[in-house]
PDB file of N, CA and C in Angstrom:
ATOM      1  N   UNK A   1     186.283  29.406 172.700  1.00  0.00           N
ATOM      2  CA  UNK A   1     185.816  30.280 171.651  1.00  0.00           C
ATOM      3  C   UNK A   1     186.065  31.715 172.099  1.00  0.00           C
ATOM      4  N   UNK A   2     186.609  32.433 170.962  1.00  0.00           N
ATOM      5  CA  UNK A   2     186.895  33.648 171.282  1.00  0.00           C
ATOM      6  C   UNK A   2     185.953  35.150 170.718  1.00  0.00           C
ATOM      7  N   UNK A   3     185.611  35.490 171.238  1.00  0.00           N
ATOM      8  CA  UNK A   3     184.556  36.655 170.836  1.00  0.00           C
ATOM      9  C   UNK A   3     185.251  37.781 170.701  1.00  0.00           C
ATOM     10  N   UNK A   4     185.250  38.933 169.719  1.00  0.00           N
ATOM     11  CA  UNK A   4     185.929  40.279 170.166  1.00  0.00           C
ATOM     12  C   UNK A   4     184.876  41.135 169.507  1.00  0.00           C
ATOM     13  N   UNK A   5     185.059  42.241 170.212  1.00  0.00           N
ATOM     14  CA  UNK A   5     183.886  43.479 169.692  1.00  0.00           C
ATOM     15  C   UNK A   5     184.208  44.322 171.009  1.00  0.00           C
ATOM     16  N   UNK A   6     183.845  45.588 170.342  1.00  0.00           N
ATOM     17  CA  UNK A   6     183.477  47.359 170.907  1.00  0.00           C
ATOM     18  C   UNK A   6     182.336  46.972 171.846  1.00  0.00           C
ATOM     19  N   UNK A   7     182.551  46.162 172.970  1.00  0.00           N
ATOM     20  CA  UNK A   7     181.749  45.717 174.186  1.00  0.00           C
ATOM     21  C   UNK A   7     181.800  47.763 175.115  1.00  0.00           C
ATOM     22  N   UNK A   8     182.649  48.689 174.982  1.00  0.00           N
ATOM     23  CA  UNK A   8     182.048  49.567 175.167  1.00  0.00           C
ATOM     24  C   UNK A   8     181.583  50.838 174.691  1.00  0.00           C
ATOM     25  N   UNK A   9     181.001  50.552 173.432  1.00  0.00           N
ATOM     26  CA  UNK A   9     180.302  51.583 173.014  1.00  0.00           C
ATOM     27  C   UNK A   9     178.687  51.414 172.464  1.00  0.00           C
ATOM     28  N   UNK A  10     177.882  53.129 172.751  1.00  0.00           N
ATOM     29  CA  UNK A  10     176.158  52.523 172.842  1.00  0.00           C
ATOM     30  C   UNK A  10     176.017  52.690 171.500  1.00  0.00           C
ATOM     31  N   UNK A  11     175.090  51.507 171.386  1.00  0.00           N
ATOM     32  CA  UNK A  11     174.275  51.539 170.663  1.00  0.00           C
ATOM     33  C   UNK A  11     172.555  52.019 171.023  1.00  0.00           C
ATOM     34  N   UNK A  12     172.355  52.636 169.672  1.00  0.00           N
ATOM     35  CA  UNK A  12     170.859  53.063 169.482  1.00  0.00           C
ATOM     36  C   UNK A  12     170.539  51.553 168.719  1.00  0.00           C
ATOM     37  N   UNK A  13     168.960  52.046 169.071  1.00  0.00           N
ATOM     38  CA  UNK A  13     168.251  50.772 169.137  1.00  0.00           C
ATOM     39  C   UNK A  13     167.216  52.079 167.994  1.00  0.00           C
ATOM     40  N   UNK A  14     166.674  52.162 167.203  1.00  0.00           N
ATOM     41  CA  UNK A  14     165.035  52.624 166.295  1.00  0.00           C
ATOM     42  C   UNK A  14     163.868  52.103 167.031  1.00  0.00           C
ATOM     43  N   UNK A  15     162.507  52.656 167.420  1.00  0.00           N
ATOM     44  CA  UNK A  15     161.742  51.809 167.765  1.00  0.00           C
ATOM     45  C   UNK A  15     161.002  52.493 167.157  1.00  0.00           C
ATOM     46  N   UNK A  16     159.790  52.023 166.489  1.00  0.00           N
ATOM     47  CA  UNK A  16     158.430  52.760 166.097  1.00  0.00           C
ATOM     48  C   UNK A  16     157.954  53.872 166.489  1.00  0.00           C
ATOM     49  N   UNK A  17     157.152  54.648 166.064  1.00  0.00           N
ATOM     50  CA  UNK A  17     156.860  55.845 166.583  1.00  0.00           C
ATOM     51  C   UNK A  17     155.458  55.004 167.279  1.00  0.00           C
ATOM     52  N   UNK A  18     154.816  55.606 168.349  1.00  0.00           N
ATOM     53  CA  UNK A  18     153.508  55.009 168.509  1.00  0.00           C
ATOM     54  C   UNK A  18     152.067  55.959 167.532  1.00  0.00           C
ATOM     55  N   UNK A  19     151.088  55.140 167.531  1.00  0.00           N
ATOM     56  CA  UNK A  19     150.078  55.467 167.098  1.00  0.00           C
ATOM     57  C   UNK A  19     149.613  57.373 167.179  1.00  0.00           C
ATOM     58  N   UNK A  20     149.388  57.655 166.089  1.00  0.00           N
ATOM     59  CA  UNK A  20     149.181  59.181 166.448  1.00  0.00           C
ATOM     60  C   UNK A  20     147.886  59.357 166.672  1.00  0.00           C
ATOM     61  N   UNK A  21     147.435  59.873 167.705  1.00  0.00           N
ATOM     62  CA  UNK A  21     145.981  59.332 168.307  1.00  0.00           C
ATOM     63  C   UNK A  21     145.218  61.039 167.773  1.00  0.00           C
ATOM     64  N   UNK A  22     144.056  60.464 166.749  1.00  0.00           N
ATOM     65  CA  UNK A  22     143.272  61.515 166.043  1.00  0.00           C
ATOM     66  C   UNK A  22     142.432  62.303 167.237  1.00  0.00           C
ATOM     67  N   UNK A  23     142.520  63.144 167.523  1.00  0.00           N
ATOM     68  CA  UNK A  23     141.322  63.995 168.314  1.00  0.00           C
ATOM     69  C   UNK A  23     139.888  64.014 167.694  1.00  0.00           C
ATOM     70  N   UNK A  24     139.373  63.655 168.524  1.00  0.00           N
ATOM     71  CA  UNK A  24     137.895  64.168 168.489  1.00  0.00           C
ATOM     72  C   UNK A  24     137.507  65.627 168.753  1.00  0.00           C
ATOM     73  N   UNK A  25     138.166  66.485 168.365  1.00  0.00           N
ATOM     74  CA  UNK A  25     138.048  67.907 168.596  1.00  0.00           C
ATOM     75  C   UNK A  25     137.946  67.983 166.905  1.00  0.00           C
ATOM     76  N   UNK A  26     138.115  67.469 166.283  1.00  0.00           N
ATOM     77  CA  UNK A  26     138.733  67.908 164.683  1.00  0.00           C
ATOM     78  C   UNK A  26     136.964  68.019 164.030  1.00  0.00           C
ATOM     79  N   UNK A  27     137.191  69.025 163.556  1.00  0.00           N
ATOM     80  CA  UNK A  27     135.725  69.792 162.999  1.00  0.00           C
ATOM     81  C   UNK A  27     135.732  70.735 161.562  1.00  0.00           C
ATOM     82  N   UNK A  28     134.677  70.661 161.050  1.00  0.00           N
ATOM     83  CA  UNK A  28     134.238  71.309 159.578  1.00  0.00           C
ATOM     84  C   UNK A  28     133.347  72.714 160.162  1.00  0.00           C
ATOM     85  N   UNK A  29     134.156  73.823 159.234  1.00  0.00           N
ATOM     86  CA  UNK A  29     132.505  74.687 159.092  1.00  0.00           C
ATOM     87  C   UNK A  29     132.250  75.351 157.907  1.00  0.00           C
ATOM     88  N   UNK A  30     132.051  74.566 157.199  1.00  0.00           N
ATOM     89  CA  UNK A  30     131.125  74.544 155.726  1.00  0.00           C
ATOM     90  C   UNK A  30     132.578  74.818 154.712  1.00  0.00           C
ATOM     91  N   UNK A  31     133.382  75.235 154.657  1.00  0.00           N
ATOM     92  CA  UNK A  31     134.025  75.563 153.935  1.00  0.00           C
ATOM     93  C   UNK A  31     135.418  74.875 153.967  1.00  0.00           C
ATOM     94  N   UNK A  32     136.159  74.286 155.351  1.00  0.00           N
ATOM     95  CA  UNK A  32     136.925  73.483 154.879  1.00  0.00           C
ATOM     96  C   UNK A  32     136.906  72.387 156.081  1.00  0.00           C
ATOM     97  N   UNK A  33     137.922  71.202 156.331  1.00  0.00           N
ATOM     98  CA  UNK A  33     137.362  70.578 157.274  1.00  0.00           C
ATOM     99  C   UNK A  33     139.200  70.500 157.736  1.00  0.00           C
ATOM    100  N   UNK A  34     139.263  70.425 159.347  1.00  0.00           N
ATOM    101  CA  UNK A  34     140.624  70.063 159.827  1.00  0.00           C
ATOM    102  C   UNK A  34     140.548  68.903 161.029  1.00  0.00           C
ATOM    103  N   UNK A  35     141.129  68.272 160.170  1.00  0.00           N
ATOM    104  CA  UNK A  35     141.662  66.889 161.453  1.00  0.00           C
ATOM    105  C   UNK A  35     142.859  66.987 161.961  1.00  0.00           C
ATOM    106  N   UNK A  36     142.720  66.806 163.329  1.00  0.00           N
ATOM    107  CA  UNK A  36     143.928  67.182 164.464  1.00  0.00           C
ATOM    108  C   UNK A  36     144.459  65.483 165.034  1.00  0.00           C
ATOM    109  N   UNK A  37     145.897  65.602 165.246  1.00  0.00           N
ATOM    110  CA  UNK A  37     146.017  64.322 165.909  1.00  0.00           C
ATOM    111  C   UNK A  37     147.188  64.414 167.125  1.00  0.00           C
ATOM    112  N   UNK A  38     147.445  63.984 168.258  1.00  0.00           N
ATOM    113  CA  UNK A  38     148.328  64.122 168.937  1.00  0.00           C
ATOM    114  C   UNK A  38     149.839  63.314 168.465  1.00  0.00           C
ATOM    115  N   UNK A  39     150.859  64.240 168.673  1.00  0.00           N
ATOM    116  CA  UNK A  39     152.034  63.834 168.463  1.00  0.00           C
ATOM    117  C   UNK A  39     152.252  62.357 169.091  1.00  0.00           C
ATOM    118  N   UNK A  40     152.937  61.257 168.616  1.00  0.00           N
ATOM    119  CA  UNK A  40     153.201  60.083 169.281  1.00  0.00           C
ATOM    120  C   UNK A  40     154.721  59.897 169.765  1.00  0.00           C
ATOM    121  N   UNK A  41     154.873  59.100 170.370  1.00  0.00           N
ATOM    122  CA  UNK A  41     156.439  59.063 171.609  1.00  0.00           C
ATOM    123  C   UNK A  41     156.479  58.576 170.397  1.00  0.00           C
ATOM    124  N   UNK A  42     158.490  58.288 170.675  1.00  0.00           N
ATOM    125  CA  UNK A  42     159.203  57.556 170.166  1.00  0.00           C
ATOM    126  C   UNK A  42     160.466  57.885 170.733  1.00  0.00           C
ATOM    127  N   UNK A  43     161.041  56.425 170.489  1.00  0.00           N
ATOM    128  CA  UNK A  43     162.305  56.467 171.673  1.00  0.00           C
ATOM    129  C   UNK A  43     163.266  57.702 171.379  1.00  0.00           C
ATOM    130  N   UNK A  44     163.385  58.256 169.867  1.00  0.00           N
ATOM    131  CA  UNK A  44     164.681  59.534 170.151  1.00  0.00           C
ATOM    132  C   UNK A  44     163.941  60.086 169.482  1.00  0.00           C
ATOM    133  N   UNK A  45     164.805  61.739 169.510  1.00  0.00           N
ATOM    134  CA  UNK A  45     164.034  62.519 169.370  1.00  0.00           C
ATOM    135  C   UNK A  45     165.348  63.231 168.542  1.00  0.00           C
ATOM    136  N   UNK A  46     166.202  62.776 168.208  1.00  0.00           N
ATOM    137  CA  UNK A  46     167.187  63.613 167.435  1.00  0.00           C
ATOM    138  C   UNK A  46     166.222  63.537 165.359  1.00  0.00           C
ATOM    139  N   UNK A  47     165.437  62.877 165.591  1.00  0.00           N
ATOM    140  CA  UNK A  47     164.646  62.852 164.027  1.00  0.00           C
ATOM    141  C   UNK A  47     163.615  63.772 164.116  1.00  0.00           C
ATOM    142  N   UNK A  48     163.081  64.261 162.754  1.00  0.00           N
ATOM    143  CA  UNK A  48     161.607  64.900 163.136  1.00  0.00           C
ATOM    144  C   UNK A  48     160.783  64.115 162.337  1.00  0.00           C
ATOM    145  N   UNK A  49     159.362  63.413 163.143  1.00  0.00           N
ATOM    146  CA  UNK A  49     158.736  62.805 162.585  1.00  0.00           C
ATOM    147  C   UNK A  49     157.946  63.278 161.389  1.00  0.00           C
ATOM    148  N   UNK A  50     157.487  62.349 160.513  1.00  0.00           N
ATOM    149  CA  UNK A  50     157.079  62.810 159.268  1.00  0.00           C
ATOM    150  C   UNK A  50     155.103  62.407 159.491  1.00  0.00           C
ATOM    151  N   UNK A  51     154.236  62.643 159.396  1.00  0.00           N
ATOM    152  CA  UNK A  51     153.207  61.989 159.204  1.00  0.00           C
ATOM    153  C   UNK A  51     152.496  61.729 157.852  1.00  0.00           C
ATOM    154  N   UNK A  52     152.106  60.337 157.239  1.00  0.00           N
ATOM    155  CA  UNK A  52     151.497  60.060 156.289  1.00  0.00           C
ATOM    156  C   UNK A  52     149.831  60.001 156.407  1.00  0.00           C
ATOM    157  N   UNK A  53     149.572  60.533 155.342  1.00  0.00           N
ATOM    158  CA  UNK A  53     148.126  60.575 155.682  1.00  0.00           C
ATOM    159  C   UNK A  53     147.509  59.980 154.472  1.00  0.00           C
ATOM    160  N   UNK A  54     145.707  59.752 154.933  1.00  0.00           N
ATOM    161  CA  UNK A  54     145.033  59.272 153.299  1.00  0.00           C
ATOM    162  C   UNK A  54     143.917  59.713 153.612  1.00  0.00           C
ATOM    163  N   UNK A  55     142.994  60.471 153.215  1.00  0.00           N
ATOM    164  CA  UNK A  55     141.792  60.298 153.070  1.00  0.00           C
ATOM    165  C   UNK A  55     140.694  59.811 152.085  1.00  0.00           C
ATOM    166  N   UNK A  56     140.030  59.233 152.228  1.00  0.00           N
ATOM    167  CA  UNK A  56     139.306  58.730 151.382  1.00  0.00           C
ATOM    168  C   UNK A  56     137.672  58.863 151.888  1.00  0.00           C
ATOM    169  N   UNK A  57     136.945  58.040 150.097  1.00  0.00           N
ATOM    170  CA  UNK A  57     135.352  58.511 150.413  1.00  0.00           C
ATOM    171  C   UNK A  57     135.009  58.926 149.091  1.00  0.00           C
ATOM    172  N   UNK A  58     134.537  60.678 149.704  1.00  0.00           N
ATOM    173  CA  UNK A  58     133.822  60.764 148.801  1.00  0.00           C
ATOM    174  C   UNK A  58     134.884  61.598 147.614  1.00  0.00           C
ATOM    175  N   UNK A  59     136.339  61.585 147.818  1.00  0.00           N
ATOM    176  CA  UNK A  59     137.282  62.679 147.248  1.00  0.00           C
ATOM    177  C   UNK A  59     138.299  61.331 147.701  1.00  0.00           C
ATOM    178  N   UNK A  60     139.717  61.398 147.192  1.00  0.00           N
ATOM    179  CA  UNK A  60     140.696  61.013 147.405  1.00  0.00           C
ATOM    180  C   UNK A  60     142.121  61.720 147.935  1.00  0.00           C
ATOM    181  N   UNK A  61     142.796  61.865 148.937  1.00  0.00           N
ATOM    182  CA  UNK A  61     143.700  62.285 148.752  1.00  0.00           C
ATOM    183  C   UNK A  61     145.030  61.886 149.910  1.00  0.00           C
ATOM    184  N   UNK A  62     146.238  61.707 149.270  1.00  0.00           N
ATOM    185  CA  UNK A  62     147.506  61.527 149.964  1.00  0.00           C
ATOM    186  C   UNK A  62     148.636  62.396 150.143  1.00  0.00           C
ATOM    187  N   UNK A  63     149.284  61.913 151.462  1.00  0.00           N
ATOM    188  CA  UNK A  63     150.478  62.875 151.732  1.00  0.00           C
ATOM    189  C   UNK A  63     151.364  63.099 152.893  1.00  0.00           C
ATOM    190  N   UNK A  64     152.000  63.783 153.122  1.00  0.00           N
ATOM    191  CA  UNK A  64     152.576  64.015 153.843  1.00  0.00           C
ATOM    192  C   UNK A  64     153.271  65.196 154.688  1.00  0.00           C
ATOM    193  N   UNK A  65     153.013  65.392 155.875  1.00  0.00           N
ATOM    194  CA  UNK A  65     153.238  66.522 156.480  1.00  0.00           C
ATOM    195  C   UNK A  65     154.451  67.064 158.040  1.00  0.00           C
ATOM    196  N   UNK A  66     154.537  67.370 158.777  1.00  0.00           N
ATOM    197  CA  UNK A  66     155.650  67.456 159.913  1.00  0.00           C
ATOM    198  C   UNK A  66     154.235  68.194 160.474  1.00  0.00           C
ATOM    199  N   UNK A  67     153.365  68.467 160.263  1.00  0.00           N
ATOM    200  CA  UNK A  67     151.819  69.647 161.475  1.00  0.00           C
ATOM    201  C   UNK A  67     151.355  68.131 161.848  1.00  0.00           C
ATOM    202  N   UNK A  68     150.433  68.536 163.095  1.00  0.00           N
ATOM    203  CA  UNK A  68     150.026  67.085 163.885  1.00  0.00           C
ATOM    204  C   UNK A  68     148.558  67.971 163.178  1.00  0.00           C
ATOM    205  N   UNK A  69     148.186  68.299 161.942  1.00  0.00           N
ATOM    206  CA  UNK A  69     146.475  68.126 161.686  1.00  0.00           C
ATOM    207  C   UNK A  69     146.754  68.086 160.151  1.00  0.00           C
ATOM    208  N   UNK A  70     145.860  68.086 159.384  1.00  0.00           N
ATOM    209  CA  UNK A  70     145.487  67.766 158.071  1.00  0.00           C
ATOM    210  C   UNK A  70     144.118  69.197 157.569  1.00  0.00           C
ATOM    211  N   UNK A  71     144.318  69.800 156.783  1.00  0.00           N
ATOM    212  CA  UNK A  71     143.206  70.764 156.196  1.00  0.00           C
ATOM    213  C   UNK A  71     143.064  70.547 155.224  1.00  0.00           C
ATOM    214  N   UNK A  72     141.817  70.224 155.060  1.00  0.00           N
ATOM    215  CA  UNK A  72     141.045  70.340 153.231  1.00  0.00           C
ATOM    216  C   UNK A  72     140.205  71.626 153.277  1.00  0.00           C
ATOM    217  N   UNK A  73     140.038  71.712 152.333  1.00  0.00           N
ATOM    218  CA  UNK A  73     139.593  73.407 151.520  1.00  0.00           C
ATOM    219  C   UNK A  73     138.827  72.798 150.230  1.00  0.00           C
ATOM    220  N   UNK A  74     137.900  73.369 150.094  1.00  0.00           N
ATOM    221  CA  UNK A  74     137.388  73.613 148.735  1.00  0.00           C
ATOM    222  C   UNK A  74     135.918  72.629 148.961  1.00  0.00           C
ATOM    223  N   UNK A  75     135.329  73.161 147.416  1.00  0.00           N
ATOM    224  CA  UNK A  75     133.870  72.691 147.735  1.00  0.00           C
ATOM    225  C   UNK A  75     133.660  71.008 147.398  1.00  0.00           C
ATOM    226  N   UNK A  76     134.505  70.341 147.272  1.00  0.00           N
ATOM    227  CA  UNK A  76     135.060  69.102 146.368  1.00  0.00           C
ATOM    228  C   UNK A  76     134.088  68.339 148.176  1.00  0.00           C
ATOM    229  N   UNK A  77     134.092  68.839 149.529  1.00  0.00           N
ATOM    230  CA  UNK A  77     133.814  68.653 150.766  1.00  0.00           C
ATOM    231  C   UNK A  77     132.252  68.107 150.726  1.00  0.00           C
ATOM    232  N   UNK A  78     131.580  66.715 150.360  1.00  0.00           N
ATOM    233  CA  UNK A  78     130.101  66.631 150.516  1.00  0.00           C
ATOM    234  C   UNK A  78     129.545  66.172 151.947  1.00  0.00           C
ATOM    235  N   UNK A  79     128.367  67.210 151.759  1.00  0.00           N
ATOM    236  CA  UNK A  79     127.813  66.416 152.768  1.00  0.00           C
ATOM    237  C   UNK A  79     127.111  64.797 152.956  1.00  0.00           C
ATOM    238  N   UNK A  80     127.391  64.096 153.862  1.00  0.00           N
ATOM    239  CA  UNK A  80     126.491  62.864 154.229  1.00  0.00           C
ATOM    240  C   UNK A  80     127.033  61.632 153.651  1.00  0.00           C
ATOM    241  N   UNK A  81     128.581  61.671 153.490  1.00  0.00           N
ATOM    242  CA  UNK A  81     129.402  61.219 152.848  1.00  0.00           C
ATOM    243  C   UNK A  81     130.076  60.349 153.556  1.00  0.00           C
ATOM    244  N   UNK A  82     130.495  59.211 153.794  1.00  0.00           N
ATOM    245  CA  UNK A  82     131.240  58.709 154.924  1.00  0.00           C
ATOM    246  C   UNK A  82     133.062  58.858 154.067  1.00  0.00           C
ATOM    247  N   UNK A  83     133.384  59.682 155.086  1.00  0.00           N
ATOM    248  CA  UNK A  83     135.094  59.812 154.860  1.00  0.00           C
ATOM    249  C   UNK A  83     135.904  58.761 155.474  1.00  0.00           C
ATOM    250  N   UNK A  84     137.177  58.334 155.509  1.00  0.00           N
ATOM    251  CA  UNK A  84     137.569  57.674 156.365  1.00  0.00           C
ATOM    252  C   UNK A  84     139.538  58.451 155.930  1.00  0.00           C
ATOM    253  N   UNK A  85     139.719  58.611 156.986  1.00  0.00           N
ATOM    254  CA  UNK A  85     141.143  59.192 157.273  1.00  0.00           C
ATOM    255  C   UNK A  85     141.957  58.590 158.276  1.00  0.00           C
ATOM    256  N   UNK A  86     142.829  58.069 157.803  1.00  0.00           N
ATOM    257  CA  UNK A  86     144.262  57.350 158.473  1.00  0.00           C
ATOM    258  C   UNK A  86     145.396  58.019 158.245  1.00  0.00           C
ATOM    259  N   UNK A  87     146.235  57.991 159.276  1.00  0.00           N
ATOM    260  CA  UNK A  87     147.435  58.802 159.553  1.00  0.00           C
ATOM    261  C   UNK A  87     148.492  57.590 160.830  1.00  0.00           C
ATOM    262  N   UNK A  88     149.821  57.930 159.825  1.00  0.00           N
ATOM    263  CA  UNK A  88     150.621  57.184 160.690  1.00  0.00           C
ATOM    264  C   UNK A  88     151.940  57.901 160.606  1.00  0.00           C
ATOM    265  N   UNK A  89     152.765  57.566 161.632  1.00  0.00           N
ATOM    266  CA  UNK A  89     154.143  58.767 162.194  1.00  0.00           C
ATOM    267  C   UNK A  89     155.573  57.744 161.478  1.00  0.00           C
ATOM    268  N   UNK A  90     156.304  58.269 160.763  1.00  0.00           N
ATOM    269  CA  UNK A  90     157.249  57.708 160.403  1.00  0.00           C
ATOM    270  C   UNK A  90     158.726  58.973 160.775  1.00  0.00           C
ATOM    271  N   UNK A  91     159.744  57.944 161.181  1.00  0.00           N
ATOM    272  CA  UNK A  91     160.943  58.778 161.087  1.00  0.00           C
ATOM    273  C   UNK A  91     162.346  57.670 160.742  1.00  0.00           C
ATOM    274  N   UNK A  92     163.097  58.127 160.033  1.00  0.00           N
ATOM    275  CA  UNK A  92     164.530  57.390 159.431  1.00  0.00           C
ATOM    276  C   UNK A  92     164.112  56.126 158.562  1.00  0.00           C
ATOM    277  N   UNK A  93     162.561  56.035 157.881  1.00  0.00           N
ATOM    278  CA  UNK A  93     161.765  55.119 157.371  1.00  0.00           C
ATOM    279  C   UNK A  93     162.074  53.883 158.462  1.00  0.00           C
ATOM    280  N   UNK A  94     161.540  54.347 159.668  1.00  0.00           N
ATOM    281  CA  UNK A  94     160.356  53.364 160.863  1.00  0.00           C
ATOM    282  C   UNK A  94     158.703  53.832 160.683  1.00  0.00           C
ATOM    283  N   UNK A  95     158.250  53.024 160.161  1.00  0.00           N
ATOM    284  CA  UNK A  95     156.690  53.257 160.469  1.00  0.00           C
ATOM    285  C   UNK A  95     155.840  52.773 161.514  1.00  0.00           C
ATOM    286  N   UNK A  96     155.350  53.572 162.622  1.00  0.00           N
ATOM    287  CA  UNK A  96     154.789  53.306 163.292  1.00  0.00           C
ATOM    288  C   UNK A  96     153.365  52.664 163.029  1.00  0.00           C
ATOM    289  N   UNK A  97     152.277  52.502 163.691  1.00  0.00           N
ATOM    290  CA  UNK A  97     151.194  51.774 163.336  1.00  0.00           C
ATOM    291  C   UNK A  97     150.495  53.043 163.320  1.00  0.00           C
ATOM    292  N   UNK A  98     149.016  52.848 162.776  1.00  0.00           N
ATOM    293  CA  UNK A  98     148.125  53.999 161.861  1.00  0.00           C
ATOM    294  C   UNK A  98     146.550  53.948 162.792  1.00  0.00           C
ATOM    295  N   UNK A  99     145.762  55.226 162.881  1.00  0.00           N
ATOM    296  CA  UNK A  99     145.289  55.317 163.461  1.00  0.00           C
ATOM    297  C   UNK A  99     144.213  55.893 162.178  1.00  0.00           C
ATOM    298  N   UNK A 100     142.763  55.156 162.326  1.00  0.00           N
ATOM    299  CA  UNK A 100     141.983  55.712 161.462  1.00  0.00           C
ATOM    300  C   UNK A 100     140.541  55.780 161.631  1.00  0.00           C
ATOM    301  N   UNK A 101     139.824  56.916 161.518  1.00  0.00           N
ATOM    302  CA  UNK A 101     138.723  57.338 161.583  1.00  0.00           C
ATOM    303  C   UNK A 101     137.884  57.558 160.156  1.00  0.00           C
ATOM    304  N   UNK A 102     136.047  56.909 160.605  1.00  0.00           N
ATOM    305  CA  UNK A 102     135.765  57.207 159.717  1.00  0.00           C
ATOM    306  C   UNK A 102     134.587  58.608 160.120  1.00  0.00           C
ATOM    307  N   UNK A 103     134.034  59.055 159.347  1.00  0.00           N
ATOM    308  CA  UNK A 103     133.522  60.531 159.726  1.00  0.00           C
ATOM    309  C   UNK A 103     132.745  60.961 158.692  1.00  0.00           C
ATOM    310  N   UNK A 104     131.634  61.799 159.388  1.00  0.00           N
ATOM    311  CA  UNK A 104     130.559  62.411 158.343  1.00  0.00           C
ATOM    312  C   UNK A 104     130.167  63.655 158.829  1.00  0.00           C
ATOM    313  N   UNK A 105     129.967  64.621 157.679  1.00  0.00           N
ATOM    314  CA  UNK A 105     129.399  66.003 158.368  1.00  0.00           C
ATOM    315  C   UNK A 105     128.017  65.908 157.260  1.00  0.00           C
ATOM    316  N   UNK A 106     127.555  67.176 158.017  1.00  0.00           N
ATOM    317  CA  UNK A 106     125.834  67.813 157.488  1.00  0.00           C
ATOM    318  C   UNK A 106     126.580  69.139 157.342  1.00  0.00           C
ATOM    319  N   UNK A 107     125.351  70.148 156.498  1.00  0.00           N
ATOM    320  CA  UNK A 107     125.998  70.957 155.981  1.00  0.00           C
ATOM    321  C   UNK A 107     125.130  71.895 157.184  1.00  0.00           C
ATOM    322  N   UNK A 108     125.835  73.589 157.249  1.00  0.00           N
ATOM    323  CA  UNK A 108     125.161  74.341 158.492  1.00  0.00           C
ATOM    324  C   UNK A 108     124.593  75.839 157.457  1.00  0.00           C
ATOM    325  N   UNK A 109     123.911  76.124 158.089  1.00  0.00           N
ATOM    326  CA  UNK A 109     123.228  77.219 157.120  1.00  0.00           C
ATOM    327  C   UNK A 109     124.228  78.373 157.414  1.00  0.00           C
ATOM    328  N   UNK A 110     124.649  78.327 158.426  1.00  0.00           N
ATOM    329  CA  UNK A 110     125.881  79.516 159.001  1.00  0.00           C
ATOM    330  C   UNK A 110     127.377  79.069 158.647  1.00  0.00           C
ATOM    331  N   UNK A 111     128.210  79.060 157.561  1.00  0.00           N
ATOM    332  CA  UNK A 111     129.421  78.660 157.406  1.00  0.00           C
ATOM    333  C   UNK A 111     130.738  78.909 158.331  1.00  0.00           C
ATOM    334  N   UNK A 112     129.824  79.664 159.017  1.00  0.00           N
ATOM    335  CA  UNK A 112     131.127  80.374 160.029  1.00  0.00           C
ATOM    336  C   UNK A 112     130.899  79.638 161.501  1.00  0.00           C
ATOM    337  N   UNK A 113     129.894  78.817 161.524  1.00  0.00           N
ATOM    338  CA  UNK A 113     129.850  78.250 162.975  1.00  0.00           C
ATOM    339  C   UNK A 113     130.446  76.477 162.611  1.00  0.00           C
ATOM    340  N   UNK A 114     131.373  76.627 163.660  1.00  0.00           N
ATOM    341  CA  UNK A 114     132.263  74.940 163.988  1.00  0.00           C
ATOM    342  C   UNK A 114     131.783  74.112 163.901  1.00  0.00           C
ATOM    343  N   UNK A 115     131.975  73.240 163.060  1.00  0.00           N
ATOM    344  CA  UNK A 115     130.754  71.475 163.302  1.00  0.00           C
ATOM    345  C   UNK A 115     131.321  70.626 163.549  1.00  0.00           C
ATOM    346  N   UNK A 116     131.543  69.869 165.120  1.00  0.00           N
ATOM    347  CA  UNK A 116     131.892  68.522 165.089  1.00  0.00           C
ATOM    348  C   UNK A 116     132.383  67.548 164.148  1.00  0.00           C
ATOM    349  N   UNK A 117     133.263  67.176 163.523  1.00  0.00           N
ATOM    350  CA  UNK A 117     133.012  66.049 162.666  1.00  0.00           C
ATOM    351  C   UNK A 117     132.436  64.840 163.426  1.00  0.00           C
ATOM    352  N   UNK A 118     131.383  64.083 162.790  1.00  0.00           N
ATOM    353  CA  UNK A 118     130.832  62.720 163.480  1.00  0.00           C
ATOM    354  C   UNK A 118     131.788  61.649 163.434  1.00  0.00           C
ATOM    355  N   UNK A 119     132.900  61.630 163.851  1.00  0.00           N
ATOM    356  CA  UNK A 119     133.744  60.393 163.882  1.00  0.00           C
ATOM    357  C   UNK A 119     133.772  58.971 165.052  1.00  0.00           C
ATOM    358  N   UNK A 120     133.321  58.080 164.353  1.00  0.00           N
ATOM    359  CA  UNK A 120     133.340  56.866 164.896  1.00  0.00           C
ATOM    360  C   UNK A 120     134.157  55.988 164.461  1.00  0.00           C
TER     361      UNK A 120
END
């Protein structure tokens, strides 16, 4: 049996992006709220990853961005609400796997001081 093929030239291989791991640094202060997430490997780097996001709860919303955080604005933001936000890294449509938090804030009498988001 006879085989023939371009035995020397490389091939790329695609592999998933990995999980974009949400920080626990990501915090509200009364007026809008920002979730941060660390960039995830992936085998090349000639793409720029895309991130999909969702939040859900007490508001709905989807999308997509190239920033490793997410900002909401506006008063639509309740308190005592359980949110839940997932985000996953896609590039050349590879989707990596999704990383998701759920989270609650209280409201602060000072809008200008940082609040933890409670994410578990």
């Amino acid at each position: 049996m006879d085989i023939a093929g371009n035995w020397g030239q490389n091939t790329k291989i695609q592999t998933a992006p990995s999980e974009p791991a949400i920080e626990s640094g990501s915090f509200t202060n009364g007026t809008h709220v920002v979730i941060k997430w660390k960039s995830p490997t992936c085998g090349i780097t000639d793409y720029q990853l895309i991130y999909y996001y969702e939040l859900s709860g007490g508001l709905f919303q989807q999308g997509s961005t190239t920033e490793t955080e997410f900002v909401l604005f506006g008063e639509e933001i309740e308190p005592s609400i359980e949110y839940t936000f997932t985000v996953f890294a896609s590039y050349v449509n590879v989707n990596g796997t999704s990383d998701t938090k759920k989270f609650r804030f209280g409201t602060k009498s000072d809008p200008s001081q940082k609040e933890q988001l409670g994410m578990y």
